[in-house]
Each structure stands twice: as structure tokens, then as C-alpha cells.
C-alpha atoms as a PDB file:
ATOM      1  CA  UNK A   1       0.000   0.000   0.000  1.00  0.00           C
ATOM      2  CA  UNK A   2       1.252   3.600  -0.961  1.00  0.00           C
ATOM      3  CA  UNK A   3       0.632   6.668   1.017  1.00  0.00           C
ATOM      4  CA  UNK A   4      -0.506   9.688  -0.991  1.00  0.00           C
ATOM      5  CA  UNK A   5       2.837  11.341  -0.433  1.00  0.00           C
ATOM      6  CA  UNK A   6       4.547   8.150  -1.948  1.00  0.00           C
ATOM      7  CA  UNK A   7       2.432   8.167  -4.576  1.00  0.00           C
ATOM      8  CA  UNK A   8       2.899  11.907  -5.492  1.00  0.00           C
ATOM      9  CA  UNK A   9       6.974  11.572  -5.678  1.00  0.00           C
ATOM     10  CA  UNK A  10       6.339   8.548  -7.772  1.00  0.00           C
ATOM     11  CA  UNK A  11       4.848  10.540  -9.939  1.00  0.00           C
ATOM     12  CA  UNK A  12       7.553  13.248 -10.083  1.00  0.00           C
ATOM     13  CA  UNK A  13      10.047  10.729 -10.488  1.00  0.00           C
ATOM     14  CA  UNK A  14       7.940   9.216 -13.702  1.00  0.00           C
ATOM     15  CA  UNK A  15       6.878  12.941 -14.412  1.00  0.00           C
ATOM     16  CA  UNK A  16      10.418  13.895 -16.418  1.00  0.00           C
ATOM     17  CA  UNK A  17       9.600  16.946 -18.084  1.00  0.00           C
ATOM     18  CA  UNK A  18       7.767  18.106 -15.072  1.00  0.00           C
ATOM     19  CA  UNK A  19       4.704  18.646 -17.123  1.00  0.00           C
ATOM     20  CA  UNK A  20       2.402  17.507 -14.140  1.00  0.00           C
ATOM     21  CA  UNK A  21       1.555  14.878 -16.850  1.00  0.00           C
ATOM     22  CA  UNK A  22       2.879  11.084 -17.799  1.00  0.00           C
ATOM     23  CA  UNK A  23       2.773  10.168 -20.661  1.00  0.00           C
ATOM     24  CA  UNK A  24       3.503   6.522 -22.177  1.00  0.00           C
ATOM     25  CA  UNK A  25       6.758   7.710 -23.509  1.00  0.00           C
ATOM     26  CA  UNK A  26       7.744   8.234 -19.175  1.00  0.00           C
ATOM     27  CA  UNK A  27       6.140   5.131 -18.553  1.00  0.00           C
ATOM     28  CA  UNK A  28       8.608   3.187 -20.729  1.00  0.00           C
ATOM     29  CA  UNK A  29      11.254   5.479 -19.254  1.00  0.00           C
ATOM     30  CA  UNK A  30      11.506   4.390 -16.008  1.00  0.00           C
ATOM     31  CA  UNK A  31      10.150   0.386 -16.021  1.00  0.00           C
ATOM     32  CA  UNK A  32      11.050  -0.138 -12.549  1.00  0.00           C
ATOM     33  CA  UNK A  33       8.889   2.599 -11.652  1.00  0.00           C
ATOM     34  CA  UNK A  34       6.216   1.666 -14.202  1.00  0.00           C
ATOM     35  CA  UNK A  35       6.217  -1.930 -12.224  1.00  0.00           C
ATOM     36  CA  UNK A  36       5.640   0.005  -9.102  1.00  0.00           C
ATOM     37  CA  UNK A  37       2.210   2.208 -11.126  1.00  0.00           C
ATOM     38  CA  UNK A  38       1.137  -1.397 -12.408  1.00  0.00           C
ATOM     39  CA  UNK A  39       1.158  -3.111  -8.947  1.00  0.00           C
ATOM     40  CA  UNK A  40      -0.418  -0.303  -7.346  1.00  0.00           C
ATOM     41  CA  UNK A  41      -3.417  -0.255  -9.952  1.00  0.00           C
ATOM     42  CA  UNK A  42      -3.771  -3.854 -10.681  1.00  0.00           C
ATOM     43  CA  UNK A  43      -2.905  -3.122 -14.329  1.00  0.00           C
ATOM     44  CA  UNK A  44      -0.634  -5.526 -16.052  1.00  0.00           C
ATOM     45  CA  UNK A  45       1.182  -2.251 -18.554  1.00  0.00           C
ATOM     46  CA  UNK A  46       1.739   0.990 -18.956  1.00  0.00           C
ATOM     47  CA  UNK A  47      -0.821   0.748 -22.296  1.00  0.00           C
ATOM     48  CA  UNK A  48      -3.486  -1.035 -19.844  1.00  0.00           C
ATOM     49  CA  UNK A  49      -3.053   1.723 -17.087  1.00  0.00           C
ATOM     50  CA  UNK A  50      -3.795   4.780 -20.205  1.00  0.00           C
ATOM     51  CA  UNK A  51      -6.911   3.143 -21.247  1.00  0.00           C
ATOM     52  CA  UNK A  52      -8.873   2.499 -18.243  1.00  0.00           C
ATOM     53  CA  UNK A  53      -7.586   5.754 -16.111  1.00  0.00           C
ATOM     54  CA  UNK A  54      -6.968   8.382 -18.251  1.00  0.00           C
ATOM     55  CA  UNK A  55      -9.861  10.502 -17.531  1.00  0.00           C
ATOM     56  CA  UNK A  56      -9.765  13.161 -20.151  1.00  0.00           C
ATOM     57  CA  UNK A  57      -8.496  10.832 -22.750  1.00  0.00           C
ATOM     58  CA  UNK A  58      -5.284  12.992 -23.642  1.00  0.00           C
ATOM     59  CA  UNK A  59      -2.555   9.872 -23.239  1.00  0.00           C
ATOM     60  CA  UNK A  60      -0.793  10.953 -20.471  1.00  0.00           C
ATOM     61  CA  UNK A  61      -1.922  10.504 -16.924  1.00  0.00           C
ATOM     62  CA  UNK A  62      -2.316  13.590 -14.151  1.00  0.00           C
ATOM     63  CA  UNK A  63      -1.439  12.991 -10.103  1.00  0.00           C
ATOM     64  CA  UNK A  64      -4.832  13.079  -9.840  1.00  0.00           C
ATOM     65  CA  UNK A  65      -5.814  10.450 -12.623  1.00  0.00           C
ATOM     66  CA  UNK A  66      -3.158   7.994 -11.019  1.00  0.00           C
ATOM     67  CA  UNK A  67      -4.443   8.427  -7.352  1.00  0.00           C
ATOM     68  CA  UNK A  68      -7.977   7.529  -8.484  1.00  0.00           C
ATOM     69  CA  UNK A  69      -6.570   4.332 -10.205  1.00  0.00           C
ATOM     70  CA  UNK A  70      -4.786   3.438  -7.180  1.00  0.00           C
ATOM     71  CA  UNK A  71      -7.916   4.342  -4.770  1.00  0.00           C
ATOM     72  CA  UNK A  72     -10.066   1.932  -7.504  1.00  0.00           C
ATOM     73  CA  UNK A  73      -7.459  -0.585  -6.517  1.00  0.00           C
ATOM     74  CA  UNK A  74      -7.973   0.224  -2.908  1.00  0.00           C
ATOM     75  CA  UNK A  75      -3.875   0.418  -2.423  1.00  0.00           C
ATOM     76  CA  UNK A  76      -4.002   3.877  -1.340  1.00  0.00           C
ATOM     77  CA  UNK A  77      -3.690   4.485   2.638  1.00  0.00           C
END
């Protein structure tokens, strides 16, 4: 389980042109961290994480997209 403070410098490290977006081009960046966004949102990819959370449908993923996936997942504390 992640805190929401984990969770938000998870997403700065993924977040590499500090954009306060990430997209699938970070996500393949960084798969150790991707892992980490997978586990956290019971997705199996990067790809499967974009299509069922990304809210506004612009292929990258906010903080506050990726906290809702990992509250759907109930791994938020």
C-alpha cells in the first residue's frame, strides 16, 4: 500500500519533463517505476493503465488520474 505522499513523488520521479503529466513515452522510461504504477493499480502495462484511467483521454496521466486508479485498486492508505 502507498501513502498519498509516496504516490505523489512517484509521480515526479515518472513525471520527467515536469509537465504535471505522464505520458507513455515516461512510462517506458523508467520500467522499474512503471512496475511500481502497475502493482499499485492492478494493471498488467503501462498501455493497460492509459486506457482504463486516463480521464480526459489525452494519453498521459495527471497525479490526480493515477491516485484515483490506485484508490479503484484500494492500495491507497
Amino acid at each position: 500500500m502507498t501513502t498519498e505522499q509516496e504516490l505523489q513523488s512517484l509521480f515526479n520521479s515518472l513525471d520527467r519533463d515536469q509537465d504535471g503529466k505522464v505520458s507513455i513515452h515516461e512510462l517506458f522510461l523508467s520500467p522499474g517505476l512503471s512496475a511500481i504504477i502497475s502493482s499499485e493499480t492492478n494493471t498488467s502495462s503501462p498501455q493497460e493503465l492509459l486506457v482504463r484511467y486516463d480521464a480526459d483521454e489525452d494519453g498521459s496521466i495527471t497525479f490526480e488520474e493515477l491516485k484515483e486508479a490506485v484508490e479503484k485498486a484500494s492500495n491507497l492508505t
